[in-house]
Protein backbone atom coordinates (compact mmCIF):
# COMPACT_ATOMS: atom_id res chain seq x y z
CA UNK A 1 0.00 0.00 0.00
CA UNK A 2 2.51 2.38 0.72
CA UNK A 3 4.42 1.23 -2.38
CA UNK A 4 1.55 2.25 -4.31
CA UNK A 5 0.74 5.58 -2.62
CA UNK A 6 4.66 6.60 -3.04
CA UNK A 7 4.58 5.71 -6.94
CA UNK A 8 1.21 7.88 -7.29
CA UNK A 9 2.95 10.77 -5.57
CA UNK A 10 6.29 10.76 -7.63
CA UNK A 11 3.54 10.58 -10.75
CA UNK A 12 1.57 13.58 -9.08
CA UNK A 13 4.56 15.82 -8.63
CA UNK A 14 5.95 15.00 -12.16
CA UNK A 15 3.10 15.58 -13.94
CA UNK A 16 3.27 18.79 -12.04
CA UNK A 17 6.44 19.69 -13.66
CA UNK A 18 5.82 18.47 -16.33
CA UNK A 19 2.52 20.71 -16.74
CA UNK A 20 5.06 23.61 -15.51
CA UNK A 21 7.27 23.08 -18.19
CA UNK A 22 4.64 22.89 -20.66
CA UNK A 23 3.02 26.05 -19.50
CA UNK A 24 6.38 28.24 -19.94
CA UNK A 25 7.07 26.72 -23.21
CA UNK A 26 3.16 28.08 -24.07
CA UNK A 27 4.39 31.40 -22.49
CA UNK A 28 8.21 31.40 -24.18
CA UNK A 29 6.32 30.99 -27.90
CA UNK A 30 4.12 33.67 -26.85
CA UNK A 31 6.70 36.03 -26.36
CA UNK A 32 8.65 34.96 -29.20
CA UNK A 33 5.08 35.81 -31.91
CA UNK A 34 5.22 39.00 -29.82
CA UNK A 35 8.93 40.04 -30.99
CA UNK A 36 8.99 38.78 -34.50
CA UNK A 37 5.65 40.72 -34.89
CA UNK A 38 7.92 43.85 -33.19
CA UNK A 39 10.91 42.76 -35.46
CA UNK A 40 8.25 42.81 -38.61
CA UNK A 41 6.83 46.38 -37.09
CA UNK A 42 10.24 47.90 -37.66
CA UNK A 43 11.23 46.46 -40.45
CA UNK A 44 7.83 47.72 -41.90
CA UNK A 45 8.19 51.45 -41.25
CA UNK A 46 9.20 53.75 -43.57
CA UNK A 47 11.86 55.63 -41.42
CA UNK A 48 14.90 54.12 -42.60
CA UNK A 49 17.07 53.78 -39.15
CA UNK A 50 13.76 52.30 -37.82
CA UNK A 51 14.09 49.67 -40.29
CA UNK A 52 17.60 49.27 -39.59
CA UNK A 53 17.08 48.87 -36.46
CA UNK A 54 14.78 45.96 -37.37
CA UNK A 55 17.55 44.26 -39.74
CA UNK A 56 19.97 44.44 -36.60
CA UNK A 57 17.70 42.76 -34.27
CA UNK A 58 16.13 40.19 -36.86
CA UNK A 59 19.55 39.31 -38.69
CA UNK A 60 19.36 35.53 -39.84
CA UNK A 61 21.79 32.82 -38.72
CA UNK A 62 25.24 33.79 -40.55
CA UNK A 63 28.14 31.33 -40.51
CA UNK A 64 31.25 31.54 -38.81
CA UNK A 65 33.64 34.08 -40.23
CA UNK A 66 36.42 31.81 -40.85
CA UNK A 67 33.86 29.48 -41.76
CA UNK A 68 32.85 31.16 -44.90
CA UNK A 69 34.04 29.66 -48.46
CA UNK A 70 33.98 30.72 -51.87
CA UNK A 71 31.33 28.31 -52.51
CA UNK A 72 29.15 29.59 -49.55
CA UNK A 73 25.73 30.32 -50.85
CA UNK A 74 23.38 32.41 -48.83
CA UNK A 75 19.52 30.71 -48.05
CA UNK A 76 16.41 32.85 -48.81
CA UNK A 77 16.65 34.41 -45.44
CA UNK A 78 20.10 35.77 -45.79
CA UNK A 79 19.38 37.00 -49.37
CA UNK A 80 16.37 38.92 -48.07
CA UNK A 81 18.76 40.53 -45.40
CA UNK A 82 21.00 41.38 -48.12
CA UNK A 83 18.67 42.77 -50.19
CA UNK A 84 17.06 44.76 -47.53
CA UNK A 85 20.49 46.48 -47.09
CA UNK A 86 20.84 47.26 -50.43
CA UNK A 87 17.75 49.01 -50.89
CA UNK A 88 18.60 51.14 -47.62
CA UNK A 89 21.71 51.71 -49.56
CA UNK A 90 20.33 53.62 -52.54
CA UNK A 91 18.46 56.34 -50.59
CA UNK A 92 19.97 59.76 -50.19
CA UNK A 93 18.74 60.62 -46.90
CA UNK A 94 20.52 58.40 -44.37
CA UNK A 95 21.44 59.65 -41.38
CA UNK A 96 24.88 59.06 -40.29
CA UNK A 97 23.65 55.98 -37.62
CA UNK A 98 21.93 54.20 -39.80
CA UNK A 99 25.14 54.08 -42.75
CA UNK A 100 27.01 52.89 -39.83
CA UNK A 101 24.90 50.31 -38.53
CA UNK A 102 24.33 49.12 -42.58
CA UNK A 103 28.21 49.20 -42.90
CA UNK A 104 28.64 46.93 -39.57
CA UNK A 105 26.25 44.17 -40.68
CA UNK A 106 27.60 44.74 -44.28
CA UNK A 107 31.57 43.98 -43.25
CA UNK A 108 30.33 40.03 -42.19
CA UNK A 109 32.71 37.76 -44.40
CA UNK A 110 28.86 36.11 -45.53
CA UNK A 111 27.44 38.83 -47.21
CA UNK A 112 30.29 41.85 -47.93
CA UNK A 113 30.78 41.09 -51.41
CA UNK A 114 26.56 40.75 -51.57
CA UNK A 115 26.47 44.41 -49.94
CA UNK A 116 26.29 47.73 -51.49
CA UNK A 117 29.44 47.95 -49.18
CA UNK A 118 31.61 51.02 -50.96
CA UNK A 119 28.50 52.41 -51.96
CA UNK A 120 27.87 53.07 -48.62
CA UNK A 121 31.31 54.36 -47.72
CA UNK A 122 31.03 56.89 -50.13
CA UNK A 123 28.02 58.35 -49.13
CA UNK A 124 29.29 58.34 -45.29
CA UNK A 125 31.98 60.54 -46.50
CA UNK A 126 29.74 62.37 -49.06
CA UNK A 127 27.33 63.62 -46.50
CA UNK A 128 29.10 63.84 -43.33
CA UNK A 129 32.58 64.54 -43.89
CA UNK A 130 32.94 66.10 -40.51
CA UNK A 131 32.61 63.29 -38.75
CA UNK A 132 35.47 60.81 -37.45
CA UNK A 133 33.38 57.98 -37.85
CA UNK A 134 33.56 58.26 -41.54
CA UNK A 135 36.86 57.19 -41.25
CA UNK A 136 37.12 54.59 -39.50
CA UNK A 137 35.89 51.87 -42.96
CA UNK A 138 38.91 53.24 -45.46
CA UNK A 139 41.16 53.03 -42.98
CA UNK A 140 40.55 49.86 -41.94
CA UNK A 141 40.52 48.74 -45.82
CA UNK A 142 43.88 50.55 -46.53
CA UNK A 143 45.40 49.37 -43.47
CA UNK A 144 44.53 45.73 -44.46
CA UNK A 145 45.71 45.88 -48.27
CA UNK A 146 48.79 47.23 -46.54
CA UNK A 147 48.71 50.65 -48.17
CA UNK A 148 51.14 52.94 -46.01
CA UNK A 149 50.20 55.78 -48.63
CA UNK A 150 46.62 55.62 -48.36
CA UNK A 151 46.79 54.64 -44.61
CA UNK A 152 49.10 58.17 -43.93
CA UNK A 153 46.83 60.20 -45.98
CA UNK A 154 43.72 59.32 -44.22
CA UNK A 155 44.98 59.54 -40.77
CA UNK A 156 46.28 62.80 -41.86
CA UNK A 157 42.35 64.02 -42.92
CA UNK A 158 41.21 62.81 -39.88
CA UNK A 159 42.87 65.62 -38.14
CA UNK A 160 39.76 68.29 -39.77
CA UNK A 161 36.59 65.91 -38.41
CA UNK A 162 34.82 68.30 -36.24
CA UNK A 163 32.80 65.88 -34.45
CA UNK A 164 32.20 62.11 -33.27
CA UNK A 165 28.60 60.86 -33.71
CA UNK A 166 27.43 58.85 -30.72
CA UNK A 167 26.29 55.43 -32.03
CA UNK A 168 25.06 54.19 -28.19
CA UNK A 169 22.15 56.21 -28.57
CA UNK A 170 18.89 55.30 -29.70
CA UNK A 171 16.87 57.86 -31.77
CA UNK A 172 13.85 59.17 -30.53
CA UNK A 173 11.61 57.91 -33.40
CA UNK A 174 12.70 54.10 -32.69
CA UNK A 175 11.85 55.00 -29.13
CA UNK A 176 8.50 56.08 -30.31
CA UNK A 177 8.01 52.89 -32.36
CA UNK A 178 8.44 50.43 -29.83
CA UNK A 179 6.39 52.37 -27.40
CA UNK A 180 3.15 52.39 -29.69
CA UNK A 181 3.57 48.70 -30.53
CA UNK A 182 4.30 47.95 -26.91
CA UNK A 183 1.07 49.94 -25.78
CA UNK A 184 -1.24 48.55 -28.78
CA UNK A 185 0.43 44.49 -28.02
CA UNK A 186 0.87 44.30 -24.10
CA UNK A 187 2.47 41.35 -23.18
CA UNK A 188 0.39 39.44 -20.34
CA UNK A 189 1.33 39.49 -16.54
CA UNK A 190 2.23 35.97 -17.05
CA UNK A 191 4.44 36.27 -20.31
CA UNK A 192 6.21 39.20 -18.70
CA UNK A 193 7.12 37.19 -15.55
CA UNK A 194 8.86 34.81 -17.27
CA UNK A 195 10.91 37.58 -19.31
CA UNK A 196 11.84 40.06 -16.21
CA UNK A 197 12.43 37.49 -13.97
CA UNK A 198 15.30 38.41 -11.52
CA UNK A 199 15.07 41.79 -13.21
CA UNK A 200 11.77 43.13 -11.66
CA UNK A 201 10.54 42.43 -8.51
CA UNK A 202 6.96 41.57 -9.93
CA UNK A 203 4.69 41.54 -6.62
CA UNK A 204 0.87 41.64 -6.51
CA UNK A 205 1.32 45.41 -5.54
CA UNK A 206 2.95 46.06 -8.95
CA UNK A 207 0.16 47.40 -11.74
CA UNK A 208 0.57 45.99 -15.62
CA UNK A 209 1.00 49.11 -16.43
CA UNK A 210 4.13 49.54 -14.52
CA UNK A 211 5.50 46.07 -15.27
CA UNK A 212 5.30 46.78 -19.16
CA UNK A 213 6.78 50.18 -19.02
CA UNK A 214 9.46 48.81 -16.70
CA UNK A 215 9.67 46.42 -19.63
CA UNK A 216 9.84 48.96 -22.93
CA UNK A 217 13.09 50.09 -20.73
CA UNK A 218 14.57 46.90 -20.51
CA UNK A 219 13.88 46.70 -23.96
CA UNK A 220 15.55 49.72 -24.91
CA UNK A 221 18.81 48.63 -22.69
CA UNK A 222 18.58 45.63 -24.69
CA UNK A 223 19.28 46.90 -27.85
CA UNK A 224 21.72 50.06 -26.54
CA UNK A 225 23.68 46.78 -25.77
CA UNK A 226 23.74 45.08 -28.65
CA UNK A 227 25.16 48.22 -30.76
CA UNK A 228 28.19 48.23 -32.71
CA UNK A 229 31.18 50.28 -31.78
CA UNK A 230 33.59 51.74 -34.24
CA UNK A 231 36.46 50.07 -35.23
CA UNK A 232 39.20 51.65 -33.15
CA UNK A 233 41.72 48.70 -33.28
CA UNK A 234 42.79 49.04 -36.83
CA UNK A 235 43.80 52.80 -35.20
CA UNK A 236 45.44 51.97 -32.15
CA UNK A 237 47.88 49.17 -33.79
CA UNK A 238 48.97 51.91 -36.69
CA UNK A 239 49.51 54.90 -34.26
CA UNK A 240 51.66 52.70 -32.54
CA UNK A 241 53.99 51.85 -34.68
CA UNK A 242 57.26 53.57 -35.46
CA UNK A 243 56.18 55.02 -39.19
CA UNK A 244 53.42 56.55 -37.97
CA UNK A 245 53.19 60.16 -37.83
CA UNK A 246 52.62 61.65 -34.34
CA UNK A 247 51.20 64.86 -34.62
CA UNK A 248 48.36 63.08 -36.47
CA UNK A 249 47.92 60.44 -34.15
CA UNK A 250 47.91 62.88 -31.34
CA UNK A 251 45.71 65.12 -32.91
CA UNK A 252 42.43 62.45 -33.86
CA UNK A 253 43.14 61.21 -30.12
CA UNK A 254 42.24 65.03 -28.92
CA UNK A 255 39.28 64.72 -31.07
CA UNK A 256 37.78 61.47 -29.42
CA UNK A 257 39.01 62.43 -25.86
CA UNK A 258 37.08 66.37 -26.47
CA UNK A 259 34.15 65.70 -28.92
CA UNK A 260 33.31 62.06 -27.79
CA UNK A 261 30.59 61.58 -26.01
CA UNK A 262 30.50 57.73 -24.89
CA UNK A 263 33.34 56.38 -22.60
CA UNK A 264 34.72 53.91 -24.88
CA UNK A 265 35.86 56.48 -27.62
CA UNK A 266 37.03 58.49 -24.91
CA UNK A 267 39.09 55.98 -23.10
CA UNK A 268 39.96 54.92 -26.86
CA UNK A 269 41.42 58.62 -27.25
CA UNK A 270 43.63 58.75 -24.10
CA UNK A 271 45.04 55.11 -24.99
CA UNK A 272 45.39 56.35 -28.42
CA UNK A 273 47.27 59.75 -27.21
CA UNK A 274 49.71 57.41 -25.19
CA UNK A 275 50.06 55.26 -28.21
CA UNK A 276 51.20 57.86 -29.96
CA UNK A 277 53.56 59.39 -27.53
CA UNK A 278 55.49 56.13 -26.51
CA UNK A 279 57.27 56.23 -29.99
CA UNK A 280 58.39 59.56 -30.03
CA UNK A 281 60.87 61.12 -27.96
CA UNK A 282 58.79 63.86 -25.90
CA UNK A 283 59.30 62.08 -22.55
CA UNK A 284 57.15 65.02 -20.85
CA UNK A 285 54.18 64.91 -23.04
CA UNK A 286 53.64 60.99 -22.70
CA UNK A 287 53.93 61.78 -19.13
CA UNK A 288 50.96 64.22 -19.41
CA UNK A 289 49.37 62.05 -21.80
CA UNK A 290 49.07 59.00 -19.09
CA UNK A 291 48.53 61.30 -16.85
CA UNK A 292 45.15 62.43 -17.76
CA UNK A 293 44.39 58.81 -18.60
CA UNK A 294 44.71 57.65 -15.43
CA UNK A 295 42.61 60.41 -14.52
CA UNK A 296 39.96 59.94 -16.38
CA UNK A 297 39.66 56.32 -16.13
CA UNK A 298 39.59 56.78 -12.64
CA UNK A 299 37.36 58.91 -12.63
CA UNK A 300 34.92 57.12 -14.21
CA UNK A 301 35.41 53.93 -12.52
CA UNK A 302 34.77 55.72 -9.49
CA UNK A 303 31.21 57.16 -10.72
CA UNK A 304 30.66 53.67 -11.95
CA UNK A 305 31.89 51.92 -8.59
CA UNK A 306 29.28 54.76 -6.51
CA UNK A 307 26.45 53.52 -9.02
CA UNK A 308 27.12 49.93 -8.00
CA UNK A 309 27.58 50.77 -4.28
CA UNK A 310 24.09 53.08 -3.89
CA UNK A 311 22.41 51.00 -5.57
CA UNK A 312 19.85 49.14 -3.05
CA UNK A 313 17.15 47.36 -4.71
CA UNK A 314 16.90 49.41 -7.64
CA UNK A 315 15.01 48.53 -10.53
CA UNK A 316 13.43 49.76 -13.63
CA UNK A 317 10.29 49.94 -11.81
CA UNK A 318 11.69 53.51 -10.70
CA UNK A 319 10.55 55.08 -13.80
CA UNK A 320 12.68 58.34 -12.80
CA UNK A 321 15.83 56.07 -12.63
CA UNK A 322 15.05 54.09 -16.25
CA UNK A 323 14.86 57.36 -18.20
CA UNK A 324 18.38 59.01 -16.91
CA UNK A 325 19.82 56.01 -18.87
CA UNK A 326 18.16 57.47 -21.84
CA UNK A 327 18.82 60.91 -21.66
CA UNK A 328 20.84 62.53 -24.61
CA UNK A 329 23.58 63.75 -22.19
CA UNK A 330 27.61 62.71 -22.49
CA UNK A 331 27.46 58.91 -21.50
CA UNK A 332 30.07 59.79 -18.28
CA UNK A 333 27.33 62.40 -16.75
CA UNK A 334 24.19 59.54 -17.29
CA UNK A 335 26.20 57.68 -14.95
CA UNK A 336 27.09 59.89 -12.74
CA UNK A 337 23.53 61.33 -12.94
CA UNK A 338 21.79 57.88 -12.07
CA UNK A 339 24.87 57.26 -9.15
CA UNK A 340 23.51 60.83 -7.66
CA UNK A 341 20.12 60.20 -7.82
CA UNK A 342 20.62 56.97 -6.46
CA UNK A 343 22.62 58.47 -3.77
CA UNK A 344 19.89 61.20 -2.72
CA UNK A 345 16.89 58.11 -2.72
CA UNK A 346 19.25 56.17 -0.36
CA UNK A 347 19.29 59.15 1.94
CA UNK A 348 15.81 59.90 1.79
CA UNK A 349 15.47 55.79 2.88
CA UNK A 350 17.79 55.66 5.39
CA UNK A 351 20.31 53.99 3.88
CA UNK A 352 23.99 54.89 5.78
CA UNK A 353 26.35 53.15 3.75
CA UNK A 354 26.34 55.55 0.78
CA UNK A 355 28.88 57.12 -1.30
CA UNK A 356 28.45 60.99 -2.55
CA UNK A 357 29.76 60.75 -6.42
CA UNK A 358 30.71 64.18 -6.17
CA UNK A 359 33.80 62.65 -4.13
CA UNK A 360 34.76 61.32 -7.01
CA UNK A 361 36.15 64.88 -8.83
């Protein structure tokens, strides 16, 4: 008898599991119709960096770089991706994100000789010649067909770029996108659970409303995440090597440490500066030079280290909190912004061991 009643119970509780595990899979596929309709949404509009935006997050499966033959033929859902591209490619009215982000799925060993790739270069230096980024594609091109000339020359223009576009940030119309489609298609209590959990403390206190505008932020970090950066390596290895020319070097590194607005360019232009420096003969200036790099990286991994510290059950619940991330401020203030206002809450909670990022200057 109690044989029998043990077997029934092991069969009760793993049929519960089982019934568990079927229920989340039923949730998981919900979520997953959810995004490819979102995917499909901005892939559909007619803004351009909207629908680039789309390509990025709905890219098919692409092989392995080094995995990729001459006899490599793309499947209809790599074709489409290509073609998609292309057709971005041939309008006049890009804005300088969107070339950049067609460029950076373009350069995959799969598809580059597919892609409208110089097409694109030229227009990136056709329409915004003032901006380092434009760059960063020759050079990377001359550097690896080993042309010194070429390589010289363009290092040598990059000295009159004016400005460095910020490609962390998200526009406001793709903002505005996923906000309507997230307001016309919310995602059940249940469905969002699964998707936030250990992000969002989801209590029975919490509204739906707040749980799927806690969610568009997530969202948002998401893809901020997932953006390309520029290619700075190609840079770094040239400017420091003994044929490069200094004054060049140092001057581009000036531009990403003053016009940069995101820490990785600028941390890019001190490293770059000290690059530069170490194969020349001005002792004093690389001094300075690592100087103010150890500065500023200490600076900011102070802010950062004060954001981590003060932050006491934060979430993107704290609607306040979520939007400093998206504010169109240098990326080193946001930081230090959300490590201050995290600071102030903790006071106003009690909280004693708290660190005042303004000890950080």
């Amino acid at each position: 008898m109690t044989k029998k009643l043990n077997t029934l119970l092991l069969a009760l509780i793993f049929s519960g599991l089982s019934l568990a595990q079927d229920d989340n899979d039923r949730l998981n596929l919900v979520y997953q119709q959810w995004e490819d309709s979102l995917h499909r949404t901005l892939l559909n509009h007619p803004h351009p960096y909207v629908q680039t935006i789309g390509l990025s997050l709905s890219s098919p499966e692409l092989p392995l770089r080094h995995a990729v033959d001459k006899n490599f033929k793309r499947n209809d859902a790599q074709q489409n991706y290509v073609d998609h591209i292309n057709q971005l490619a041939k309008l006049d009215t890009l804005n300088p994100e969107t070339i950049f982000l067609l460029l950076s799925m373009c350069s995959h060993d799969a598809i580059r000789d597919a892609c409208h790739h110089q097409s694109l270069v030229n227009k990136y230096q056709q329409l915004y010649p003032d901006d380092l980024n434009t760059y960063f594609e020759p050079f990377y091109q001359a550097m690896n067909n080993n042309d010194a000339a070429m390589a010289e020359y363009l290092i040598k223009n990059m000295r009159d770029a004016k400005y460095v576009t910020d490609m962390t940030l998200l526009h406001e119309v793709v903002k505005s996108v996923i906000k309507d489609y997230m307001d016309n298609n919310p995602l059940s209590r249940s469905v969002l659970r699964i998707q936030l959990d250990g992000l969002v403390d989801m209590d029975d206190s919490v509204s739906n409303k707040d749980i799927n505008q806690a969610f568009y932020y997530i969202k948002l970090s998401g893809i901020k995440m997932a953006m390309p950066i520029p290619g700075y390596k190609t840079l770094l290895d040239y400017c420091s090597s003994d044929a490069s020319p200094t004054p060049a070097c140092v001057q581009v590194a000036d531009i990403l440490i003053k016009q940069s607005k995101d820490i990785i360019s600028q941390l890019i232009g001190h490293r770059l500066k000290v690059n530069s420096y170490e194969n020349s003969n001005e002792t004093d200036l690389l001094i300075k030079a690592e100087f103010e790099g150890d500065s500023f990286r200490n600076n900011y991994e102070c802010i950062r280290d004060t954001l981590s510290k003060n932050n006491h059950q934060v979430d993107y619940l704290d609607v306040t909190y979520a939007k400093i991330w998206f504010t169109q401020n240098n990326e080193l203030q946001r930081i230090k912004s959300a490590a201050q206002y995290l600071y102030q809450k903790g006071l106003t909670a009690g909280y004693t061991d708290l660190k005042n990022p303004d000890e950080c200057e």
